[in-house]
N, C-alpha and C. Protein backbone atom coordinates (compact mmCIF):
# COMPACT_ATOMS: atom_id res chain seq x y z
N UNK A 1 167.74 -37.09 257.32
CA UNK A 1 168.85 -38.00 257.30
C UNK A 1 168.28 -39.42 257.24
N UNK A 2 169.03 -40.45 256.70
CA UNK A 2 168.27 -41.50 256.35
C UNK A 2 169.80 -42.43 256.57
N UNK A 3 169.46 -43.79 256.35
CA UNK A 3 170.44 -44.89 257.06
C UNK A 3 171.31 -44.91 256.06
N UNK A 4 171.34 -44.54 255.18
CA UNK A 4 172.61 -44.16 254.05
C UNK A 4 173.35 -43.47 254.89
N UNK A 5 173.29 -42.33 254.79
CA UNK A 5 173.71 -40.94 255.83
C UNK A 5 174.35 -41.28 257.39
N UNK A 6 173.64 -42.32 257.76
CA UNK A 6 174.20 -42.46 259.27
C UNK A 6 175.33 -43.24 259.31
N UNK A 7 175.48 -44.52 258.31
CA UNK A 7 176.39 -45.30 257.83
C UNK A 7 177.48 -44.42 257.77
N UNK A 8 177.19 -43.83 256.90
CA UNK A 8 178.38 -42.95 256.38
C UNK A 8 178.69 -42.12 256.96
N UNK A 9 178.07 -41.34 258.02
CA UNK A 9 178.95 -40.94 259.10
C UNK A 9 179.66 -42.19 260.37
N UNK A 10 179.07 -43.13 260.36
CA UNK A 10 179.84 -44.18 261.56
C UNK A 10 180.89 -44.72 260.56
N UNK A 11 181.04 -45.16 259.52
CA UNK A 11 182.15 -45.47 258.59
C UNK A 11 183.08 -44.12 258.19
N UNK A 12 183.11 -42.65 258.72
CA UNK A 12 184.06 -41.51 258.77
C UNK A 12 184.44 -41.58 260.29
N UNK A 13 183.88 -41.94 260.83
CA UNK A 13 184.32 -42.12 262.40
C UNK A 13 185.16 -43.16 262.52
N UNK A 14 184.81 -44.23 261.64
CA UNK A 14 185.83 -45.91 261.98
C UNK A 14 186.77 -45.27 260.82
N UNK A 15 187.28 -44.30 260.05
CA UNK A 15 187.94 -43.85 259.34
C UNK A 15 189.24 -43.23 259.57
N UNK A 16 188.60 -42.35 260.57
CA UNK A 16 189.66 -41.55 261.81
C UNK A 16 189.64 -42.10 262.70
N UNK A 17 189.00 -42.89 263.64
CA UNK A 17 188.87 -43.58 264.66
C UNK A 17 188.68 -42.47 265.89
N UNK A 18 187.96 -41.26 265.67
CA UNK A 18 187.81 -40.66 266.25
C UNK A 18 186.58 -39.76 266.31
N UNK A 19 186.00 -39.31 267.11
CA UNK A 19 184.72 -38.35 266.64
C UNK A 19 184.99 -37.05 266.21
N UNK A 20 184.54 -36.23 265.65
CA UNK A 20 184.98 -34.93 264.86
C UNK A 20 184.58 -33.59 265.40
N UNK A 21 184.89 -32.82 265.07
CA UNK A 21 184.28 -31.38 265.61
C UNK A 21 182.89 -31.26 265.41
N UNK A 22 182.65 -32.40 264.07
CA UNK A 22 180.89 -32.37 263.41
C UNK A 22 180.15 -33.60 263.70
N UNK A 23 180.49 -34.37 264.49
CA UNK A 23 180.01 -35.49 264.55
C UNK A 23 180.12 -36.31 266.12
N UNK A 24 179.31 -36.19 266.72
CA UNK A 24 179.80 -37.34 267.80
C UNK A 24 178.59 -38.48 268.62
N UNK A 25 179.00 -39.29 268.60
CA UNK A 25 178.61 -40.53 269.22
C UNK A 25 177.99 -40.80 270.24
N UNK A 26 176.95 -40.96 270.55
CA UNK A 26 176.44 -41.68 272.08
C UNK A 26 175.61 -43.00 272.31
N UNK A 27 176.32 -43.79 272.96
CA UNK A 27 175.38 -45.09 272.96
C UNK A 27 173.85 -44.83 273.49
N UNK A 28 173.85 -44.00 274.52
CA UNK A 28 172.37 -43.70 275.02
C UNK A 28 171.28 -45.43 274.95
N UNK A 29 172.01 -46.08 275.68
CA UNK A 29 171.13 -47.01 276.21
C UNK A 29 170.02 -46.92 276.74
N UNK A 30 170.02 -46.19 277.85
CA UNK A 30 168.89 -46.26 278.84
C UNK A 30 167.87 -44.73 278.64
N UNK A 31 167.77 -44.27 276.86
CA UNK A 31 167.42 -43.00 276.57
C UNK A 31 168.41 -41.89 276.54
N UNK A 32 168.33 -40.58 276.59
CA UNK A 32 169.30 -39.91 276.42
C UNK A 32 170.52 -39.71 277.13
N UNK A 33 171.96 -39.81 276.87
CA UNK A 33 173.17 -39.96 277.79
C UNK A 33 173.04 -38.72 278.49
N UNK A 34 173.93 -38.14 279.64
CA UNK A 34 174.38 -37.44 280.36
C UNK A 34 174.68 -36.38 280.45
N UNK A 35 175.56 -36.45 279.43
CA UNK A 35 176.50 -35.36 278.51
C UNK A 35 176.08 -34.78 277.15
N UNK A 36 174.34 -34.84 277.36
CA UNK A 36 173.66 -34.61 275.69
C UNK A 36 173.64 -33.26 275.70
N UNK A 37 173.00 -32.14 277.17
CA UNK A 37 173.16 -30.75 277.21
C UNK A 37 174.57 -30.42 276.78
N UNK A 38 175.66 -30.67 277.06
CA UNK A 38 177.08 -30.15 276.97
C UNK A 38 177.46 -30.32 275.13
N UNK A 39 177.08 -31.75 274.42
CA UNK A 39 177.07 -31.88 272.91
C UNK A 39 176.55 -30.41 272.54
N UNK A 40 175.20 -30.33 272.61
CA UNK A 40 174.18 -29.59 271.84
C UNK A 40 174.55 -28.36 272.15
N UNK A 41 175.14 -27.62 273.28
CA UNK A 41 175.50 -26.63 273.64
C UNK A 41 176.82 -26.26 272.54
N UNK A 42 177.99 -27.45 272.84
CA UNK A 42 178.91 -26.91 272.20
C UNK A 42 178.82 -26.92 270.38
N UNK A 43 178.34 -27.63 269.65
CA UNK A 43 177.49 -27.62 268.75
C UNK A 43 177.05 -26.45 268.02
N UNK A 44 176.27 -25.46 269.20
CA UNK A 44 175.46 -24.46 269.08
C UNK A 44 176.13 -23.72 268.99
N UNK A 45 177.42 -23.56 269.40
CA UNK A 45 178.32 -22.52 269.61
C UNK A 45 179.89 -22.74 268.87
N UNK A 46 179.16 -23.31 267.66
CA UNK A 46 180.56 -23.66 266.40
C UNK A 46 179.37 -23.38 265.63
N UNK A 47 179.95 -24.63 264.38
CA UNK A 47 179.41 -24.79 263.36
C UNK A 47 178.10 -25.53 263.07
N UNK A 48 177.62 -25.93 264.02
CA UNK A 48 176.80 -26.76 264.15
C UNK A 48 177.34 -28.72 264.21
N UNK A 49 176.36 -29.69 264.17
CA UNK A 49 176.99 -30.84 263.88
C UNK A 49 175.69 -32.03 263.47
N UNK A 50 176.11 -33.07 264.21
CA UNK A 50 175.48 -34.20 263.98
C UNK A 50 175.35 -35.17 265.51
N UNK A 51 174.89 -35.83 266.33
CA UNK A 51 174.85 -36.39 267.26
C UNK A 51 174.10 -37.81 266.69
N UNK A 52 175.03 -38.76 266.79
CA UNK A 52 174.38 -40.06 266.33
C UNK A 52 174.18 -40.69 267.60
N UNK A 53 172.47 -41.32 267.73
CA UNK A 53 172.35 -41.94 269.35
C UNK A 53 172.65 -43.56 269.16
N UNK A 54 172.88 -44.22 270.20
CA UNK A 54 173.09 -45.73 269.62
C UNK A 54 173.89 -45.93 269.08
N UNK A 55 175.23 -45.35 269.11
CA UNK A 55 176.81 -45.86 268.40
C UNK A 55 177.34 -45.85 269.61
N UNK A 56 177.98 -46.94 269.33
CA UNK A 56 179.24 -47.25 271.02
C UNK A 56 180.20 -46.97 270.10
N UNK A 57 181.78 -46.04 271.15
CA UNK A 57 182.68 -46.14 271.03
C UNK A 57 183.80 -47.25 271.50
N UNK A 58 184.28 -48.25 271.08
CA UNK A 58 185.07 -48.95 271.52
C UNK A 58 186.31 -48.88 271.48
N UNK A 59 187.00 -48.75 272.52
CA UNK A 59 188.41 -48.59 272.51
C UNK A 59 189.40 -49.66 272.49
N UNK A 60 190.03 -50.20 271.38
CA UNK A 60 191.07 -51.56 271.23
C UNK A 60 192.07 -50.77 271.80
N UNK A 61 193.18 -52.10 271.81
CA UNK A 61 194.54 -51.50 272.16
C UNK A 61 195.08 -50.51 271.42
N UNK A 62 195.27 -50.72 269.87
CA UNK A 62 195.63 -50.13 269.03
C UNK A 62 195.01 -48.99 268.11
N UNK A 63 193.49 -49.10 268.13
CA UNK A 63 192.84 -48.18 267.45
C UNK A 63 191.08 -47.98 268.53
N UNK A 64 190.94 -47.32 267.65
CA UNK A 64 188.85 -47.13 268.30
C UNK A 64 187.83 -47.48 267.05
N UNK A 65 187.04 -48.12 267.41
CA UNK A 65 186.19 -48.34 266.81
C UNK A 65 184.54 -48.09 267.02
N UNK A 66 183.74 -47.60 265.39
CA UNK A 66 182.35 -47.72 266.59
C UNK A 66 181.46 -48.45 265.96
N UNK A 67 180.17 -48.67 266.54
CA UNK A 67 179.36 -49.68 265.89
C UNK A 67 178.19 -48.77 266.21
């Protein structure tokens, strides 16, 4: 995967404004978040997915956004 690819999944996320069954988000500041066993688990036990580290979800009044 390459920064084409990651774009374009954080621009399908600011699309829906939501994370997907295939895709989800973790800022992971301080190294890996919390909740990374529970991603990869559920993940494992679908279809597989994508975990992008270093995207914040931001929540506006009206919509979500991520960066």
């Amino acid at each position: 995967m390459n920064k084409k690819d990651v774009l374009k999944l954080v621009q399908e996320l600011n699309e829906k404004q939501t994370e997907t069954i295939c895709i989800e988000a973790k800022t992971a500041n301080q190294g890996k978040p919390e909740k990374y066993y529970d991603t990869i688990s559920s993940f494992s036990n679908t279809m597989g997915g994508v975990i992008l580290f270093g995207i914040k979800e931001i929540k506006h009044k009206n919509r979500t956004t991520f960066e």
